[in-house]
C-alpha atoms as a PDB file:
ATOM      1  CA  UNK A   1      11.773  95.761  20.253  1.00  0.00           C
ATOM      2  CA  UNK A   2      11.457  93.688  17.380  1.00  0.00           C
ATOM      3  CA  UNK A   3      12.936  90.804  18.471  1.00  0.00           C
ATOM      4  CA  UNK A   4      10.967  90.486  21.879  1.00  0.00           C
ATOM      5  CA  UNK A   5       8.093  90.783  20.279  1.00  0.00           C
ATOM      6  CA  UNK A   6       8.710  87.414  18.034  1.00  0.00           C
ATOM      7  CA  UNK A   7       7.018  85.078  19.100  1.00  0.00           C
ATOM      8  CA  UNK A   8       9.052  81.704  20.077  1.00  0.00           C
ATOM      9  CA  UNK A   9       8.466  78.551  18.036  1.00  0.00           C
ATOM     10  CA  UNK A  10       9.615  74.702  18.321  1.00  0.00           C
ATOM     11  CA  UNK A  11       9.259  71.859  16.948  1.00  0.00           C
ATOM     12  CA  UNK A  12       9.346  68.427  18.640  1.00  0.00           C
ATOM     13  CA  UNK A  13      10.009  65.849  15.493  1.00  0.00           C
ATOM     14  CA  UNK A  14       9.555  63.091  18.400  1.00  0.00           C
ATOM     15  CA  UNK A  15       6.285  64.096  18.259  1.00  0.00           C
ATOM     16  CA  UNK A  16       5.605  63.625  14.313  1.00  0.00           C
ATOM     17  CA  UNK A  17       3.048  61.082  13.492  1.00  0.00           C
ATOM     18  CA  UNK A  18       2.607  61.068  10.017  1.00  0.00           C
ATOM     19  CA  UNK A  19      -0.819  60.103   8.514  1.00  0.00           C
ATOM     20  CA  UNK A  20      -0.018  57.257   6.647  1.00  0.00           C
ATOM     21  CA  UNK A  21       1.669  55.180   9.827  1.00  0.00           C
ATOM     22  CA  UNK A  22       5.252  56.424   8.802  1.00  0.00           C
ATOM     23  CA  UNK A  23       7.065  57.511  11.973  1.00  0.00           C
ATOM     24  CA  UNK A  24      10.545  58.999  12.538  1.00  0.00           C
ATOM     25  CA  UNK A  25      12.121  55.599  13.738  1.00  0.00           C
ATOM     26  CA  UNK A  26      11.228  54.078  10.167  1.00  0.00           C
ATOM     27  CA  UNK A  27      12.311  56.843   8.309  1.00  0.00           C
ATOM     28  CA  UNK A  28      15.860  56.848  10.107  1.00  0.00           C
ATOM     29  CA  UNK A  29      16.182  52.900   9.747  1.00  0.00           C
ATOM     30  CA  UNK A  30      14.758  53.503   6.094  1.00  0.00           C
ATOM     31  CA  UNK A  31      17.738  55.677   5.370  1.00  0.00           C
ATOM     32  CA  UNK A  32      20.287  53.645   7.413  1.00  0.00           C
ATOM     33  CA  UNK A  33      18.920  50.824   4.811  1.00  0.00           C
ATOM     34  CA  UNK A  34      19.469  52.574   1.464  1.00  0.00           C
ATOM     35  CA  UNK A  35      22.764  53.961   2.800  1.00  0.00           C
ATOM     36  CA  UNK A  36      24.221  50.573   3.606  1.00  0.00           C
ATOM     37  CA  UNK A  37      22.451  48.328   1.046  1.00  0.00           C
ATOM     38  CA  UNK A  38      25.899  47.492  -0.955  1.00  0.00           C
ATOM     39  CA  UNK A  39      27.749  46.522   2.232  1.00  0.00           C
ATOM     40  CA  UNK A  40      24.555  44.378   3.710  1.00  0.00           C
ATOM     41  CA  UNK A  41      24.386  42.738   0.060  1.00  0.00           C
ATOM     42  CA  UNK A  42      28.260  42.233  -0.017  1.00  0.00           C
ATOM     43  CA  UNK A  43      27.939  40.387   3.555  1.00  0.00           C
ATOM     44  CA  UNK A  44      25.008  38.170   2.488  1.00  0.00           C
ATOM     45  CA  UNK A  45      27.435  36.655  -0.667  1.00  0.00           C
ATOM     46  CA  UNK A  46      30.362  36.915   1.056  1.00  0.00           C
ATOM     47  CA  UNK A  47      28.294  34.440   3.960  1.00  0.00           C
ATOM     48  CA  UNK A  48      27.349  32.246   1.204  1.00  0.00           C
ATOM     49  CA  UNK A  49      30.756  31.509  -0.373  1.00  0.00           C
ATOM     50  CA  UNK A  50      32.125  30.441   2.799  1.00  0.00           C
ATOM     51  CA  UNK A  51      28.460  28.171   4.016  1.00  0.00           C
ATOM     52  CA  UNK A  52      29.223  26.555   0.066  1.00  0.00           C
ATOM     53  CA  UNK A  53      32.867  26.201   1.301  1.00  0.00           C
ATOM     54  CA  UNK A  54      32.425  24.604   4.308  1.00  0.00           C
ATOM     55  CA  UNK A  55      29.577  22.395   2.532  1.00  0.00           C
ATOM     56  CA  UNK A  56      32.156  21.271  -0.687  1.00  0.00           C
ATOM     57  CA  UNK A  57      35.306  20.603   2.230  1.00  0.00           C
ATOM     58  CA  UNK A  58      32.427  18.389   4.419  1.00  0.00           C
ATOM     59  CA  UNK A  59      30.930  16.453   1.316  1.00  0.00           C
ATOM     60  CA  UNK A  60      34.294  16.062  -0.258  1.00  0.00           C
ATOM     61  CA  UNK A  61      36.085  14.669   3.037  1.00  0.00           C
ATOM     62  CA  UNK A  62      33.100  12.325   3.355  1.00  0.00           C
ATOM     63  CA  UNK A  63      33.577  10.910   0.206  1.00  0.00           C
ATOM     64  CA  UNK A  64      37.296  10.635   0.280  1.00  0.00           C
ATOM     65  CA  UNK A  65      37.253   8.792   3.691  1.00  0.00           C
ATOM     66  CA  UNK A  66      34.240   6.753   2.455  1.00  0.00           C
ATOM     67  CA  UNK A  67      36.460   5.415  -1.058  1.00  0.00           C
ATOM     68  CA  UNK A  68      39.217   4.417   1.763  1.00  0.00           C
ATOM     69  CA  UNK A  69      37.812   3.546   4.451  1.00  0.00           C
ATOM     70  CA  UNK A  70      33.990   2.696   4.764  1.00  0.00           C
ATOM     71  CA  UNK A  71      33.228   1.157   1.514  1.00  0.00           C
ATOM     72  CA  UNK A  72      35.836  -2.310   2.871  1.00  0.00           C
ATOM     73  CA  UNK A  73      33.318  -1.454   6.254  1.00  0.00           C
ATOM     74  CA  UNK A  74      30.365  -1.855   3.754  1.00  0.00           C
ATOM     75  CA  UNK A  75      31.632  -5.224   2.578  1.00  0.00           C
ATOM     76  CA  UNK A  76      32.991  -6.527   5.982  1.00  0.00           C
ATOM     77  CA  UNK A  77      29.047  -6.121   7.340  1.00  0.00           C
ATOM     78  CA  UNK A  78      27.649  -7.680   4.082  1.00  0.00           C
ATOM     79  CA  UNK A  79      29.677 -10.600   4.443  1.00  0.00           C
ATOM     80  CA  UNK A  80      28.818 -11.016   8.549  1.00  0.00           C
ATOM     81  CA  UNK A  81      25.120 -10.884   7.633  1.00  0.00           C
ATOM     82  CA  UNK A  82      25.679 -13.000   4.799  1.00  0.00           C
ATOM     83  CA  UNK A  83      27.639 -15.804   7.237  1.00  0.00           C
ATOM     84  CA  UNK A  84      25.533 -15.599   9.777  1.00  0.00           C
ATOM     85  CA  UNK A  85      21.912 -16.878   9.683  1.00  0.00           C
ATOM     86  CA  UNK A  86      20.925 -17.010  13.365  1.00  0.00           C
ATOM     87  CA  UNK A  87      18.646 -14.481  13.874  1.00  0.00           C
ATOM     88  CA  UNK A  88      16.482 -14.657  10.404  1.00  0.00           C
ATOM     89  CA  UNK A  89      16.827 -18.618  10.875  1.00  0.00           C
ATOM     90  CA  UNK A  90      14.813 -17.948  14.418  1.00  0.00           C
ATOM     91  CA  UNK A  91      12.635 -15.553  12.839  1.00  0.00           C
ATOM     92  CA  UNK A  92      11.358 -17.942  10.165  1.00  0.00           C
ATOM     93  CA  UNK A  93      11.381 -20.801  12.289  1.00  0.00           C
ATOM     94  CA  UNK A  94       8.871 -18.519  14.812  1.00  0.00           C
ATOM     95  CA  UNK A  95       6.846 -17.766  12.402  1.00  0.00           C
ATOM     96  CA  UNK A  96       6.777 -20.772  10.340  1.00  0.00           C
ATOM     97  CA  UNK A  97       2.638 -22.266  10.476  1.00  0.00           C
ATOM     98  CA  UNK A  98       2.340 -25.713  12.107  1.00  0.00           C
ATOM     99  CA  UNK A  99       0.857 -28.337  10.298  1.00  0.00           C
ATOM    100  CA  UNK A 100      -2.796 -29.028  10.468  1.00  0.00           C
ATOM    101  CA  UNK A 101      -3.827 -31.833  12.835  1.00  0.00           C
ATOM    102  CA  UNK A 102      -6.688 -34.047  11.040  1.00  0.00           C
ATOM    103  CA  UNK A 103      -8.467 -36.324  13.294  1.00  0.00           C
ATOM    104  CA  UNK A 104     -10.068 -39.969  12.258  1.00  0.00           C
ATOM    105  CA  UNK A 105     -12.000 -40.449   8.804  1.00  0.00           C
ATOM    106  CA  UNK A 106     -15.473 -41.878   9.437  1.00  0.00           C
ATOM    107  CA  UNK A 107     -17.580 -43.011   7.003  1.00  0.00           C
ATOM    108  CA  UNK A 108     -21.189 -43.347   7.625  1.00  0.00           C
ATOM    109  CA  UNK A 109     -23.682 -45.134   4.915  1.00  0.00           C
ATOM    110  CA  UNK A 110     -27.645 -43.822   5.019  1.00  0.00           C
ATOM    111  CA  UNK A 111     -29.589 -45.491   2.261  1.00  0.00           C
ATOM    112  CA  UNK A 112     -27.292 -46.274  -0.590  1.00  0.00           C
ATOM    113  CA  UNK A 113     -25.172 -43.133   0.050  1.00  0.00           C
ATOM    114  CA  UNK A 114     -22.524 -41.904   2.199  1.00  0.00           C
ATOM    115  CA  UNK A 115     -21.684 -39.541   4.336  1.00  0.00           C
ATOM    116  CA  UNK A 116     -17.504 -38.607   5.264  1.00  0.00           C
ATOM    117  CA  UNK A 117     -17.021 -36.827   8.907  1.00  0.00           C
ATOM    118  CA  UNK A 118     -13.333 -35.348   9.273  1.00  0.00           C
ATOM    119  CA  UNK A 119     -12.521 -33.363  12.573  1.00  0.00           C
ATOM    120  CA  UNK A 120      -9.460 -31.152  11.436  1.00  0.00           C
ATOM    121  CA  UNK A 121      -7.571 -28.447  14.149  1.00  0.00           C
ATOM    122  CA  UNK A 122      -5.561 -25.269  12.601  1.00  0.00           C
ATOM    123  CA  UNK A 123      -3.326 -25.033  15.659  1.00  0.00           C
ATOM    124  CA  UNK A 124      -1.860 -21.323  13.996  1.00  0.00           C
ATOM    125  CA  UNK A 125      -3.753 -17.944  15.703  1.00  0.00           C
ATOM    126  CA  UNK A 126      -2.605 -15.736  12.599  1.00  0.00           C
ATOM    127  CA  UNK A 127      -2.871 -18.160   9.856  1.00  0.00           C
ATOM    128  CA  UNK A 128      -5.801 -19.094   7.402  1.00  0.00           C
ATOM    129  CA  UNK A 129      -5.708 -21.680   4.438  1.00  0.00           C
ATOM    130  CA  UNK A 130      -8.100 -22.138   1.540  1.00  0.00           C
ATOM    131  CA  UNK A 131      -6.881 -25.714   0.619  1.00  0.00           C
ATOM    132  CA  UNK A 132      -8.145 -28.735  -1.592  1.00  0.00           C
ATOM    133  CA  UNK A 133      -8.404 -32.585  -0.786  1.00  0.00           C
ATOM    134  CA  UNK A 134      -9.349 -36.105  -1.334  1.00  0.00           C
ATOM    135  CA  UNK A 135     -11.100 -38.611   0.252  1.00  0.00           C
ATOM    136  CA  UNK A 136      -8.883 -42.176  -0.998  1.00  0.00           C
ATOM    137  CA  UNK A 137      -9.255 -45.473  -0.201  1.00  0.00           C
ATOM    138  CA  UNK A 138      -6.753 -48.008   0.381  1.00  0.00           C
ATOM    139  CA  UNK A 139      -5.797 -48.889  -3.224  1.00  0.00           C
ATOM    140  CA  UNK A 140      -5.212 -45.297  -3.773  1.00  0.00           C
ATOM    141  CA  UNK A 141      -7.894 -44.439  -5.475  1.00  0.00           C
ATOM    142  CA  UNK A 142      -9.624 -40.928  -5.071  1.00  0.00           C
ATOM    143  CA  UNK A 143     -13.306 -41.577  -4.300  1.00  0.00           C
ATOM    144  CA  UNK A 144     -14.191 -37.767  -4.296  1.00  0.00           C
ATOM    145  CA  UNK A 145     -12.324 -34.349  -3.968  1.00  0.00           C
ATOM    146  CA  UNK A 146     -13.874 -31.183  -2.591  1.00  0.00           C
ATOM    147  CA  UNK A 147     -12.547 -27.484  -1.291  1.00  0.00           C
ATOM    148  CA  UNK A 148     -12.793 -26.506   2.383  1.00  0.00           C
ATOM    149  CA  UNK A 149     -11.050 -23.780   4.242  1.00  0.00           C
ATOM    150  CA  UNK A 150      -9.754 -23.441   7.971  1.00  0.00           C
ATOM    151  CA  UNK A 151      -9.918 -20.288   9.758  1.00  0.00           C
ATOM    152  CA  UNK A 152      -6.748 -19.477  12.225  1.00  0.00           C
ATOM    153  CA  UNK A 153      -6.921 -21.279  15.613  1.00  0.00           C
ATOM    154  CA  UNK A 154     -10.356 -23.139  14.724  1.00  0.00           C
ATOM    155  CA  UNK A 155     -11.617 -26.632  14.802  1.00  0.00           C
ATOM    156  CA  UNK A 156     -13.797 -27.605  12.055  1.00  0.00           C
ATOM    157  CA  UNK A 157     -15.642 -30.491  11.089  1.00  0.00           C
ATOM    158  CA  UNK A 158     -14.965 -31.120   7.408  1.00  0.00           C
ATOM    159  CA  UNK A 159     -18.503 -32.613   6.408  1.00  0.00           C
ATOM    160  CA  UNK A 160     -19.116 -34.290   2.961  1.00  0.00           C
ATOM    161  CA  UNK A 161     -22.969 -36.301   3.021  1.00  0.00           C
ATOM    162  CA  UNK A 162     -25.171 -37.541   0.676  1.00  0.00           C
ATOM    163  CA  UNK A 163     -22.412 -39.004  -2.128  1.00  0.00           C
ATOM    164  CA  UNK A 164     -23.171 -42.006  -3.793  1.00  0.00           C
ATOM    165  CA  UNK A 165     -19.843 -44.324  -4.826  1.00  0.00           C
ATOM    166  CA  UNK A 166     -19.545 -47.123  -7.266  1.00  0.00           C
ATOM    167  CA  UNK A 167     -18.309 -49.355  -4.629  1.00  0.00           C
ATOM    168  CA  UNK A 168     -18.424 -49.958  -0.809  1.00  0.00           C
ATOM    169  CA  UNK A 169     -15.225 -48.117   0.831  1.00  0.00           C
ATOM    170  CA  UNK A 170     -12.840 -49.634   3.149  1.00  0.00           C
ATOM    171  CA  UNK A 171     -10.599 -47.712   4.714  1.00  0.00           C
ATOM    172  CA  UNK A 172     -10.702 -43.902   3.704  1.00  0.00           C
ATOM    173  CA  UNK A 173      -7.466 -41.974   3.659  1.00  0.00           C
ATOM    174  CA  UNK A 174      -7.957 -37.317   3.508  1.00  0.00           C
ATOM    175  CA  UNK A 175      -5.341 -35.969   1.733  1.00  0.00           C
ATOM    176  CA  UNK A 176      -4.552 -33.074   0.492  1.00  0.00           C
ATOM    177  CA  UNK A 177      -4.174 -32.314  -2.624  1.00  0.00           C
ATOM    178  CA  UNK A 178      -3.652 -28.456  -2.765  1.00  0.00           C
ATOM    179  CA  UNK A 179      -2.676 -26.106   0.324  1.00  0.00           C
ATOM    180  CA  UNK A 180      -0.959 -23.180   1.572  1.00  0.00           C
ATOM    181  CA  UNK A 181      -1.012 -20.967   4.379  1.00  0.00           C
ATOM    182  CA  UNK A 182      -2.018 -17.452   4.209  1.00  0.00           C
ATOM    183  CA  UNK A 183      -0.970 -15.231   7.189  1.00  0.00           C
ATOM    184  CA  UNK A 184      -2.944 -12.523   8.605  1.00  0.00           C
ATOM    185  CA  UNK A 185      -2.717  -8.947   7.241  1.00  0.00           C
ATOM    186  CA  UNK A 186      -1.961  -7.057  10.773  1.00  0.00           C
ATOM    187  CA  UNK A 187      -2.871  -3.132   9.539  1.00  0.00           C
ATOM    188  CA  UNK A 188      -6.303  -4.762   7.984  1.00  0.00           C
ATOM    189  CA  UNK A 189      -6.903  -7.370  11.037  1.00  0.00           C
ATOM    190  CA  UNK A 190      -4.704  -6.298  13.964  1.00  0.00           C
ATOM    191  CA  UNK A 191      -7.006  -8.578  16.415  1.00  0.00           C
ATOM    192  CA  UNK A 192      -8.055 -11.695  15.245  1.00  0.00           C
ATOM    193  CA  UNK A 193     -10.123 -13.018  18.375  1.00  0.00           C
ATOM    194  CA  UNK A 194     -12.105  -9.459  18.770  1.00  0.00           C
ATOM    195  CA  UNK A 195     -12.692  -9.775  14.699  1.00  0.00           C
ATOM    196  CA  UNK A 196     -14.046 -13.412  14.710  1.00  0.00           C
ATOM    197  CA  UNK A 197     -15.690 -12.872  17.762  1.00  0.00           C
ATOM    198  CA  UNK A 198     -17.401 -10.074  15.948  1.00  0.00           C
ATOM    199  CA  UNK A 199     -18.741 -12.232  12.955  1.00  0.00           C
ATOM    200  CA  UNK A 200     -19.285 -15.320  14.287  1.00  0.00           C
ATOM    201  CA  UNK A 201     -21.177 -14.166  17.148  1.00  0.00           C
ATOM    202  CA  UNK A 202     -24.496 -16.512  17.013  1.00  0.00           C
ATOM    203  CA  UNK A 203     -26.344 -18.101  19.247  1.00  0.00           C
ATOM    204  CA  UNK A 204     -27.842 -21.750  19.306  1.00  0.00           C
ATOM    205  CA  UNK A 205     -30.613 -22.527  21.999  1.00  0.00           C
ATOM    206  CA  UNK A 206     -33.482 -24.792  22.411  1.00  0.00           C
ATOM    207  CA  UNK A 207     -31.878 -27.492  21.594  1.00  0.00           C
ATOM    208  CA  UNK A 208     -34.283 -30.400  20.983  1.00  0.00           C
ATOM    209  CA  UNK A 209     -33.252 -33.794  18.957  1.00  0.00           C
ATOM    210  CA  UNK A 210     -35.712 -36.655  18.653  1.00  0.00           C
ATOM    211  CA  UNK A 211     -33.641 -40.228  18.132  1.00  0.00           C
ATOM    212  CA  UNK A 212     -35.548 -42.052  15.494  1.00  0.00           C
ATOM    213  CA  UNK A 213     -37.153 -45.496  16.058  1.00  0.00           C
ATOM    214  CA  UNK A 214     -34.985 -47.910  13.883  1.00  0.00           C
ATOM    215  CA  UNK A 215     -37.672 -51.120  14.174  1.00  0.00           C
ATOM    216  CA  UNK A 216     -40.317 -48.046  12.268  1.00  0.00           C
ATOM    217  CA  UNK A 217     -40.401 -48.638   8.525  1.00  0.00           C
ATOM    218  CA  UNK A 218     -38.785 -45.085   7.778  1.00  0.00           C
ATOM    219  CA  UNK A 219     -36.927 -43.818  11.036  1.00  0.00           C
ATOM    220  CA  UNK A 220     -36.185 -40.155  10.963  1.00  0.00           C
ATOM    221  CA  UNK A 221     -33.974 -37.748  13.436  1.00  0.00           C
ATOM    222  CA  UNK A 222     -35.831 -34.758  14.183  1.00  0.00           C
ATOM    223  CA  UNK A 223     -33.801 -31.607  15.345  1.00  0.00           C
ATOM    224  CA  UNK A 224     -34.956 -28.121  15.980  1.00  0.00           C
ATOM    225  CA  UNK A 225     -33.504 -25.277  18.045  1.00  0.00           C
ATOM    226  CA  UNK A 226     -33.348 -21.376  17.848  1.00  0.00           C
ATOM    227  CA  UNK A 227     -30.459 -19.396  15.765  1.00  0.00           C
ATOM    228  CA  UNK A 228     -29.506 -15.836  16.356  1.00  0.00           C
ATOM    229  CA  UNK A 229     -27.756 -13.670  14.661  1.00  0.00           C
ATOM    230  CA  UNK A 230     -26.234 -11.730  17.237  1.00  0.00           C
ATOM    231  CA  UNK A 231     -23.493  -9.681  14.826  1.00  0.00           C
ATOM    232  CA  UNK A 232     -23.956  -6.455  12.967  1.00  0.00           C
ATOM    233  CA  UNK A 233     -23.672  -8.209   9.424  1.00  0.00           C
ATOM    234  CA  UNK A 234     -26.104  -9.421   7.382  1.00  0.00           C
ATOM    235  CA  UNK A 235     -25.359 -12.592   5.780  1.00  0.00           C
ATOM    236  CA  UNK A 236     -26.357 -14.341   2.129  1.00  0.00           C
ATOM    237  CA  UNK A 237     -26.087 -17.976   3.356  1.00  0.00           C
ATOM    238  CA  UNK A 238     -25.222 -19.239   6.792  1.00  0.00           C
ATOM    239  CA  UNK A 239     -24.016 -22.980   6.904  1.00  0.00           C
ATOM    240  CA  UNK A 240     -24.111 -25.117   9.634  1.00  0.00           C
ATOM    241  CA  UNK A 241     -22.753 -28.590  10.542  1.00  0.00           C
ATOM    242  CA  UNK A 242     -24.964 -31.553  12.491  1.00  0.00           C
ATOM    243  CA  UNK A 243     -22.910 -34.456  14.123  1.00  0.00           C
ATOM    244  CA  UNK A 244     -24.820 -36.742  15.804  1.00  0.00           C
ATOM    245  CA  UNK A 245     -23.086 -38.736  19.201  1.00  0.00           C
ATOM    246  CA  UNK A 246     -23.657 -41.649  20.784  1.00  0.00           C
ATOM    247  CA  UNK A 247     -21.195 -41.098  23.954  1.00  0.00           C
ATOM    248  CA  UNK A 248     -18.477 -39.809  22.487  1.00  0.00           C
ATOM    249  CA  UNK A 249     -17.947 -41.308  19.132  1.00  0.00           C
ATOM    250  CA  UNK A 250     -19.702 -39.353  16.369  1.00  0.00           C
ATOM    251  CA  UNK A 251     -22.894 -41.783  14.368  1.00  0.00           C
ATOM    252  CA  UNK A 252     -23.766 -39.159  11.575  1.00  0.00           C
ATOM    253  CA  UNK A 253     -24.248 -36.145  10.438  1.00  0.00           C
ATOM    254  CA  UNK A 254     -25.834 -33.546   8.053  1.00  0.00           C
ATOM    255  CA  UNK A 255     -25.597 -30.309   6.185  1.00  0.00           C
ATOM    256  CA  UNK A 256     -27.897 -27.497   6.594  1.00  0.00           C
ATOM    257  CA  UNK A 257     -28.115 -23.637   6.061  1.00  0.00           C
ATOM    258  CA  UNK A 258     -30.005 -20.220   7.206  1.00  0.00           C
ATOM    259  CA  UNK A 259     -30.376 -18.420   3.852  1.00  0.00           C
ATOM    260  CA  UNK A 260     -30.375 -14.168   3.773  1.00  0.00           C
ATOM    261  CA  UNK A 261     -30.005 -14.412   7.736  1.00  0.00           C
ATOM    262  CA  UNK A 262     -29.810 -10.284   8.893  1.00  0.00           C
ATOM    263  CA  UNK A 263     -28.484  -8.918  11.428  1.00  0.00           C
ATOM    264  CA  UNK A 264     -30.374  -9.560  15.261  1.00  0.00           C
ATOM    265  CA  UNK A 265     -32.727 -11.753  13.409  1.00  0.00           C
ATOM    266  CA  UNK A 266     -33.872 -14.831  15.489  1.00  0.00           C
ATOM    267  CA  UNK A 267     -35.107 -17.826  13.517  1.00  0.00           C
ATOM    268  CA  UNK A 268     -36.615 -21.331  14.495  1.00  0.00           C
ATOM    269  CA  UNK A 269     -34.776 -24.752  12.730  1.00  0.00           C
ATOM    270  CA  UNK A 270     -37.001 -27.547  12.035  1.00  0.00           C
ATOM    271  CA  UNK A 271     -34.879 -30.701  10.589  1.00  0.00           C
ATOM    272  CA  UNK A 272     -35.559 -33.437  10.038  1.00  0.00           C
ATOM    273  CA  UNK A 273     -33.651 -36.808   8.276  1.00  0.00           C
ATOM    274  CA  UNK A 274     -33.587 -39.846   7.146  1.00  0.00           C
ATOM    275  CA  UNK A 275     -32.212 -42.632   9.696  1.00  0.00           C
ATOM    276  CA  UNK A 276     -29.394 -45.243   8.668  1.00  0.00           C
ATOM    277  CA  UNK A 277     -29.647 -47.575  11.378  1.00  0.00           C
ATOM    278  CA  UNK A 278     -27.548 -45.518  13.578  1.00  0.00           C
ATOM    279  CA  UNK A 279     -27.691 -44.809  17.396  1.00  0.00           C
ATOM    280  CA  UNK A 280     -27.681 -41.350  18.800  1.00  0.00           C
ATOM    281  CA  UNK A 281     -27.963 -39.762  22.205  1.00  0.00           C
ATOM    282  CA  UNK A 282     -27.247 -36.337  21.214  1.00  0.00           C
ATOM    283  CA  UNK A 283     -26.786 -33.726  18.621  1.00  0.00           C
ATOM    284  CA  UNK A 284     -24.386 -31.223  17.820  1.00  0.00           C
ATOM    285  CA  UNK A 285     -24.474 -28.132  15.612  1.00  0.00           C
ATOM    286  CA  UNK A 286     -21.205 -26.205  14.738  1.00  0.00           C
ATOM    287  CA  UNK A 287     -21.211 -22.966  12.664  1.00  0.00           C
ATOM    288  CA  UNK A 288     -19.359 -23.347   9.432  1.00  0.00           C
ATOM    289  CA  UNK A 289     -18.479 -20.010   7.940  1.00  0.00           C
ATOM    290  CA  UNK A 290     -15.575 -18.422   6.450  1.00  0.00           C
ATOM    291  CA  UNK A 291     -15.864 -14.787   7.742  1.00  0.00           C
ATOM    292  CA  UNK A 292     -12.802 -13.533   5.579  1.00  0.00           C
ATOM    293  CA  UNK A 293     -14.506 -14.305   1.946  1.00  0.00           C
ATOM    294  CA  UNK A 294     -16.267 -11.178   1.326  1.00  0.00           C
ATOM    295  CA  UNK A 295     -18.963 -13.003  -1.047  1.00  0.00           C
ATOM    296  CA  UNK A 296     -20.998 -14.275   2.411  1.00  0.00           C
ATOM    297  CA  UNK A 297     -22.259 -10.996   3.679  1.00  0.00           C
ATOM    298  CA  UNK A 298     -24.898  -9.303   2.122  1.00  0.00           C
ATOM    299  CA  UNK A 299     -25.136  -5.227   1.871  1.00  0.00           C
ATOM    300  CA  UNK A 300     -26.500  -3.030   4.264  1.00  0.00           C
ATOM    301  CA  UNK A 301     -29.620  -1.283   3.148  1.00  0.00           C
ATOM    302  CA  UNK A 302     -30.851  -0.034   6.216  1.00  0.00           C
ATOM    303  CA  UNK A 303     -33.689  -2.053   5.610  1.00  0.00           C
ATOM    304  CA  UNK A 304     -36.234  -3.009   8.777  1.00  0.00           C
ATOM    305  CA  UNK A 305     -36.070  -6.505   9.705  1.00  0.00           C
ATOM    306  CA  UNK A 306     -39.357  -8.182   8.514  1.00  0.00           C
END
């Protein structure tokens, strides 16, 4: 009687879920763990002996075949690139800078003083030069000496005016006395053309030159025309360059500036010079500025223009 009256009891441990996330699958791997921890810690050093085995037999062969064989390997390839120059020879010879082409020296005398006119090409698209020169005349003597620089791939008119000279010169030799190349800096200007384009982006319109009357008592050229800054910079000093042309030979010229011109300013030139007997049909104004000397822009302020 007694035992059908007891009542029947089971217990699923599947169904176990202990309150703290601990469940009968981690329990079993826990103790299948601390049961085989000295064989699972034997394997890992046993593993490692043999990977430091196979690493000692690799480095040491390496060695041992480099002592007998590469190292005359090593000195055969030294020697091949020491013999043989072709390829560096072509390199340097590609990238060697051409020599600056300087055009005629003329000399042009206004009033007891004279003025130099130099047209000078830099036939190199990646190279720049910050050079010295004379002006000498046939005897060899230097008559004057002055800096200039050439940006790559420009022409320039090297302009000296106004000097006065102890004597009348004959024929005028430029030399120069101090030069070297400078090649661009590709990771700080990796496109010359968009980067000068950039800077040197003004405008010149408006033109107007007024030839002076040479049979007046005191002939003067008059010249005016409207400058633009069209670049984001603002700039401490902009120089430009005036040749005067009758035809196609060059009769004078003359040295000028916009001081503190900002950026989309638009200013109106009024020149005007003495005459020195000279004939001239036309006028020409070049932009003279060296866009990679830091000293010719002026900072940003965020200031309105006036």
């Amino acid at each position: 009687m007694e035992k059908k009256n007891r009542v029947k009891t089971g217990v699923d441990l599947k169904k176990y879920e202990d309150s703290g996330g601990v469940t009968i699958r981690k329990m079993h791997f826990g103790l299948w763990l601390s049961s085989n921890r000295r064989r699972i810690f034997k394997g890992i050093i046993i593993f490692l002996i043999i990977a430091s085995a196979g690493m000692l037999i690799y480095s040491s062969y390496s060695y041992v075949f480099y002592l007998l064989y590469g190292r005359d390997a090593d000195k055969e390839l030294s020697n091949s690139l020491a013999e043989s120059q072709l390829d560096t020879q072509a390199y340097r010879e590609a990238n060697t800078p051409i020599d600056l082409e300087i055009g005629t020296v003329n000399v042009f005398s206004v009033q007891g003083r004279y003025d130099f006119f130099i047209p000078i090409k830099n036939p190199n698209p990646k190279h720049v030069s910050n050079f010295s020169y004379c002006l000498r005349d046939g005897a060899g003597v230097d008559l004057l000496c002055g800096n200039s620089f050439i940006l790559p791939g420009a022409d320039k008119y090297l302009v000296v005016a106004g000097k006065e000279l102890e004597r009348v010169p004959g024929t005028v030799k430029f030399v120069i006395t101090n030069f070297a190349w400078q090649r661009l800096n590709a990771h700080d200007i990796p496109d010359w053309p968009t980067y000068a384009a950039t800077r040197l982006n003004f405008s010149i319109s408006n033109l107007k030159y007024s030839a002076p009357d040479n049979s007046a008592k005191n002939p003067f050229h008059n010249l005016s025309f409207t400058l633009k800054n069209n670049t984001p910079y603002h700039f401490s000093r902009l120089p430009f360059t005036i040749v005067l042309w009758n035809g196609s030979s060059p009769t004078g010229v003359n040295l000028s500036a916009a001081d503190n011109f900002l950026s989309s300013e638009t200013r109106e030139i009024h020149l005007s010079w003495p005459s020195g007997g000279e004939r001239a049909g036309r006028a020409e104004v070049k932009i003279d500025l060296n866009i990679l000397d830091d000293s010719v822009y002026l900072p940003y302020r965020g200031d309105s223009q006036p």
